[in-house]
Protein backbone atom coordinates (compact mmCIF):
# COMPACT_ATOMS: atom_id res chain seq x y z
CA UNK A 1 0.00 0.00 0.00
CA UNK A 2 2.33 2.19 0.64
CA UNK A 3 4.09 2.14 -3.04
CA UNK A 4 0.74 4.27 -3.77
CA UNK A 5 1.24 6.52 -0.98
CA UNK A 6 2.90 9.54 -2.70
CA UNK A 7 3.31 11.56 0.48
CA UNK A 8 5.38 9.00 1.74
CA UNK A 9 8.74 8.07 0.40
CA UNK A 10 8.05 4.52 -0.09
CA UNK A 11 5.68 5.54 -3.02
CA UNK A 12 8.53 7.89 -4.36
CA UNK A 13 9.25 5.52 -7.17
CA UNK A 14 5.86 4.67 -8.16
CA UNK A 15 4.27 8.43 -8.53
CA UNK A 16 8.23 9.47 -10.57
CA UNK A 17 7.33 5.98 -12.89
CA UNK A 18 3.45 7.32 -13.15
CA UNK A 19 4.73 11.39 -13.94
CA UNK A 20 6.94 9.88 -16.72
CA UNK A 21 4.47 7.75 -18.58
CA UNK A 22 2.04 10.89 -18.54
CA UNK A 23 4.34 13.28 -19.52
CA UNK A 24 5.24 10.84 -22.85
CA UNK A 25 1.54 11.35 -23.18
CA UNK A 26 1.42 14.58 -23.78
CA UNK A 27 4.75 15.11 -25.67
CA UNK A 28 3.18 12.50 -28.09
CA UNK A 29 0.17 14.56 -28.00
CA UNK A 30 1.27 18.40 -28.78
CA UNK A 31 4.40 17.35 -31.41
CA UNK A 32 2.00 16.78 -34.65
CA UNK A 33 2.36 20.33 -36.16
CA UNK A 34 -1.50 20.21 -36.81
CA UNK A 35 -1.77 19.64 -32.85
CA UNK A 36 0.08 22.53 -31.62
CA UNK A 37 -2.83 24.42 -32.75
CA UNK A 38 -6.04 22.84 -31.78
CA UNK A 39 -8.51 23.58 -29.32
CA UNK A 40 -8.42 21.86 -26.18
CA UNK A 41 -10.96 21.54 -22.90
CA UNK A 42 -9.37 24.65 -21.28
CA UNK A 43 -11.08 27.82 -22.38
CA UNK A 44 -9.40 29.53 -24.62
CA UNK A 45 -6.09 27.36 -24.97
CA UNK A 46 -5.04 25.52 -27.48
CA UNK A 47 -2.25 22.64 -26.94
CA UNK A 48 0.66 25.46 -27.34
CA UNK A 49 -0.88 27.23 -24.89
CA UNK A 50 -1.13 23.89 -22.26
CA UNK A 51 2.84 23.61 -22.77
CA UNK A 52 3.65 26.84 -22.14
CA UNK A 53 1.71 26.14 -19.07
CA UNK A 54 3.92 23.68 -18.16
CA UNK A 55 6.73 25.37 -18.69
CA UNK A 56 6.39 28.21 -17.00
CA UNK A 57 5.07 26.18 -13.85
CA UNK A 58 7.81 24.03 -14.03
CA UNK A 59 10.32 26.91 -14.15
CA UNK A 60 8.82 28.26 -11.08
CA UNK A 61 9.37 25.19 -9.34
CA UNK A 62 13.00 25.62 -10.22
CA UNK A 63 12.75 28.98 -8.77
CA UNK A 64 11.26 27.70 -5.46
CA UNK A 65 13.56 24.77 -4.85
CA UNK A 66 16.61 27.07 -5.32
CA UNK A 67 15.06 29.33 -2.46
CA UNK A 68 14.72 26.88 -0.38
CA UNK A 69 17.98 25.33 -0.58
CA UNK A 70 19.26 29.11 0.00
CA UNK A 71 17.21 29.77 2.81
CA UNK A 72 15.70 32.79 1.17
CA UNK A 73 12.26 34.11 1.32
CA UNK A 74 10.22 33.47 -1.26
CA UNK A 75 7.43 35.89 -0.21
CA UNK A 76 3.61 35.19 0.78
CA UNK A 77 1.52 32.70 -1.34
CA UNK A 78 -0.14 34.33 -4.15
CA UNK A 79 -3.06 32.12 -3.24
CA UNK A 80 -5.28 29.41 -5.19
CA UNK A 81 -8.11 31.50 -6.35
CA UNK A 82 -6.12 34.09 -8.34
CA UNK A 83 -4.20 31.15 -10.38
CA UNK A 84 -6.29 30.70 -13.07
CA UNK A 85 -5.93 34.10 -14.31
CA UNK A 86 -2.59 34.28 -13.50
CA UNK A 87 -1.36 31.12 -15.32
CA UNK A 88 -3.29 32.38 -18.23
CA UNK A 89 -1.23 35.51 -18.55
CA UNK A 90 2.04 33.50 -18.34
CA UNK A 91 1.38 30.83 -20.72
CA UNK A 92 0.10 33.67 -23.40
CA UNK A 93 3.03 35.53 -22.58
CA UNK A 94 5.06 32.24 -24.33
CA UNK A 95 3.04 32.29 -28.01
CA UNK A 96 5.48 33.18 -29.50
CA UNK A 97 8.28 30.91 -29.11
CA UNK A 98 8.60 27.94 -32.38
CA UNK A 99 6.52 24.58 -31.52
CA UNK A 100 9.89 22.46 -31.45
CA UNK A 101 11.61 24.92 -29.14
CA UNK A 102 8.59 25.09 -26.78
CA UNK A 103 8.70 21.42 -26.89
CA UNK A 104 12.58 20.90 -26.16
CA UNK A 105 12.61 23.24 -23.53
CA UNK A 106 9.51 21.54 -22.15
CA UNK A 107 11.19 17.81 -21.84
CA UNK A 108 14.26 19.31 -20.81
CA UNK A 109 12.30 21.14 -17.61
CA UNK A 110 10.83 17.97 -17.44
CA UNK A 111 14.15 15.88 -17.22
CA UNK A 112 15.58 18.41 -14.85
CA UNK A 113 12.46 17.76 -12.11
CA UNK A 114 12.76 14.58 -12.28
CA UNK A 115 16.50 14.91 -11.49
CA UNK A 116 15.80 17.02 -8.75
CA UNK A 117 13.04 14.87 -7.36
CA UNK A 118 14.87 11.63 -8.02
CA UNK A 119 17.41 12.89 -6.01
CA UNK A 120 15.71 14.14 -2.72
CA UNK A 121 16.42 11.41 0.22
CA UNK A 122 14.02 9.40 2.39
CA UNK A 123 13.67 12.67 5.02
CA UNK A 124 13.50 15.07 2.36
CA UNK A 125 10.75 13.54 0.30
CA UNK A 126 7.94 14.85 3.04
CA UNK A 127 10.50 16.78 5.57
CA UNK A 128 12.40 19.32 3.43
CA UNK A 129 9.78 22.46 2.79
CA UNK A 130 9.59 24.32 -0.33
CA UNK A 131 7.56 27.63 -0.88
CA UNK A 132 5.12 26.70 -3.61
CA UNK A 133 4.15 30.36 -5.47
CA UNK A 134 0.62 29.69 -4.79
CA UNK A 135 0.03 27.76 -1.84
CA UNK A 136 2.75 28.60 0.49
CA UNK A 137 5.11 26.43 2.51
CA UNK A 138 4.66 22.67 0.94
CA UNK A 139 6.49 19.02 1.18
CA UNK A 140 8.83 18.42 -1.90
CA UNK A 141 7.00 15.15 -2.70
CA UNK A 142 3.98 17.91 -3.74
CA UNK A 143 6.17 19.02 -6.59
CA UNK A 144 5.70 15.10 -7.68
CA UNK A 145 1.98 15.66 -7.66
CA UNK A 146 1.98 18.92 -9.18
CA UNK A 147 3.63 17.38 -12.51
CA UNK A 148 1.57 14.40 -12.27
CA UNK A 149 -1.52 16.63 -12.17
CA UNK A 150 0.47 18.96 -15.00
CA UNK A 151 0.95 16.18 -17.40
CA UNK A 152 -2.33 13.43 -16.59
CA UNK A 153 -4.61 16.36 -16.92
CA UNK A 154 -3.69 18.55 -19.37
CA UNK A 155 -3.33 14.95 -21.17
CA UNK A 156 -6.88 14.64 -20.75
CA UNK A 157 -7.56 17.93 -21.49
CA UNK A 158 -5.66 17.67 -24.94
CA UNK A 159 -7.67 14.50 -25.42
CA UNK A 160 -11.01 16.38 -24.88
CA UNK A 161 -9.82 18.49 -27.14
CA UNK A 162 -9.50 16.15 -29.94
CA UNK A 163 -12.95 14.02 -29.18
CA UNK A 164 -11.16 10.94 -28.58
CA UNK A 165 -11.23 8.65 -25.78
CA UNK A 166 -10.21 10.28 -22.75
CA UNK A 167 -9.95 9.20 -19.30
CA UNK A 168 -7.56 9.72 -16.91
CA UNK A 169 -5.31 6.64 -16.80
CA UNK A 170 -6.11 4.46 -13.68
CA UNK A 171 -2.46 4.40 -12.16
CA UNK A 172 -2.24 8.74 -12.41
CA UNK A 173 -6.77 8.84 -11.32
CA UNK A 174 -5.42 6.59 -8.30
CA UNK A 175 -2.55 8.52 -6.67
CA UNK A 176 -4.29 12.26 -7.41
CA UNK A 177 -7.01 11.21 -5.03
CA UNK A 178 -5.68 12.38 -1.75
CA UNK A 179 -4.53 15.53 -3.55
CA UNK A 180 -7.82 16.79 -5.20
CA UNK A 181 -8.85 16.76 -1.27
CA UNK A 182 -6.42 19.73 -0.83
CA UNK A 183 -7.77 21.36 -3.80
CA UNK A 184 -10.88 21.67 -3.31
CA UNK A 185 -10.46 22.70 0.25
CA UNK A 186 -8.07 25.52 -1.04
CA UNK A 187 -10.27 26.58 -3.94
CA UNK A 188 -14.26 26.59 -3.27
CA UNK A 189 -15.53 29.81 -3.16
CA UNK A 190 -16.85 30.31 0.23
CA UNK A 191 -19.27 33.34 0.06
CA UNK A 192 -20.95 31.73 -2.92
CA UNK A 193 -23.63 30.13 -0.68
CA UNK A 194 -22.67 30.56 2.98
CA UNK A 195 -26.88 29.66 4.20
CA UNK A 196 -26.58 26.39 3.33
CA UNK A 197 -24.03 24.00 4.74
CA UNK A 198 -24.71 20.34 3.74
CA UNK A 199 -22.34 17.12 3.92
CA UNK A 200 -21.09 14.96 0.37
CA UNK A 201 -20.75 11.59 0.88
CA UNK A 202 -17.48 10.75 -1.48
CA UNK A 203 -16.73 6.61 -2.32
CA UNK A 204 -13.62 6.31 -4.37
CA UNK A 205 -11.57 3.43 -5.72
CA UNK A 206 -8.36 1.97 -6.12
CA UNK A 207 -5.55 1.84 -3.57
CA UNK A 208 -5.84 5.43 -2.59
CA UNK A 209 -10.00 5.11 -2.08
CA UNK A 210 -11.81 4.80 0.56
CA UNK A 211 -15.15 6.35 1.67
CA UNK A 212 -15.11 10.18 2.61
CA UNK A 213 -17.45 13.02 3.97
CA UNK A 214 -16.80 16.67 2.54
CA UNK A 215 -18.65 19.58 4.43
């Protein structure tokens, strides 16, 4: 069980193994020429626009793990509600680079993460803290489920895109469960409807499921 445990070191292998097959996904996905500019299920992006994405979140992780090491401040959180718009303006920001330079600079970012998350030890994986530029103060295995999320998502999303078949694949579904928790939790817009609380029953799946109640 605990192989499918990201949080804890013992699933370090596992989530690295699941981050890789997605990300070969995607490259697979946005290097047809006649990809780069199709629509996809995010609003006003097409697949040039979802790797730009990635790049520039991967860059900031980069940025983050560099403060850390260094002791530095990396400032208060930007917060979870404002990142949609904000991610927007960075990936748009990146239209203009060539699709095979986007995509080069993309799998080397990606090879470079891995690297550095390959590399973190058994009390680093969930002890060593690293300012994340929207959430604040976070584990470094959460940088492992931030590019899993990156690449098995906007892998569906690409998908959507398209019209073909599309589901999440069952290994990447399985260890984003505990993490969609946090999420939601971090994004749900409270003053939308504060007069009526109510309780979700949630039954998931897989290793990672189990039966929950959201409030």
């Amino acid at each position: 069980m605990n192989e499918w445990d990201a949080t804890s070191y013992a699933g370090k292998d596992t989530i690295l193994r699941v981050v890789r097959d997605e990300a070969e996904r995607l490259f697979a996905l946005a290097e047809p020429e006649e990809a780069w500019e199709a629509p996809t299920a995010c609003p006003g992006w097409t697949t040039r626009d979802v790797v730009a994405h990635i790049v520039d979140t991967t860059e900031g992780y980069f940025a983050a793990f560099d403060a850390a090491r260094r002791g530095q401040d990396f400032g208060s959180a930007y917060g979870l509600p404002g990142m949609g718009e904000r991610v927007n303006e960075q990936a748009v920001a990146l239209r203009g680079i060539p699709q095979k330079e986007l995509l080069d600079r993309l799998k080397t970012d990606f090879e470079r993460m891995q690297s550095m998350l390959r590399e973190l030890g058994e009390d680093e994986w969930a002890g060593f803290i690293v300012p994340h530029f929207y959430m604040g103060p976070v584990p470094a295995y959460f940088y492992a489920a931030g590019q899993l999320m990156d690449y098995a998502v906007h892998s569906w999303d690409i998908r959507q895109g398209t019209g073909r078949a599309h589901g999440l694949s069952g290994e990447a579904a399985d260890l984003l469960v505990p993490f969609m928790f946090v999420l939601w939790q971090s994004t749900i817009k409270q003053e939308a409807d504060l007069a009526t609380p109510f309780e979700l029953g949630i039954r998931v799946g897989g290793a990672n499921g189990g039966d929950f109640r959201v409030s």
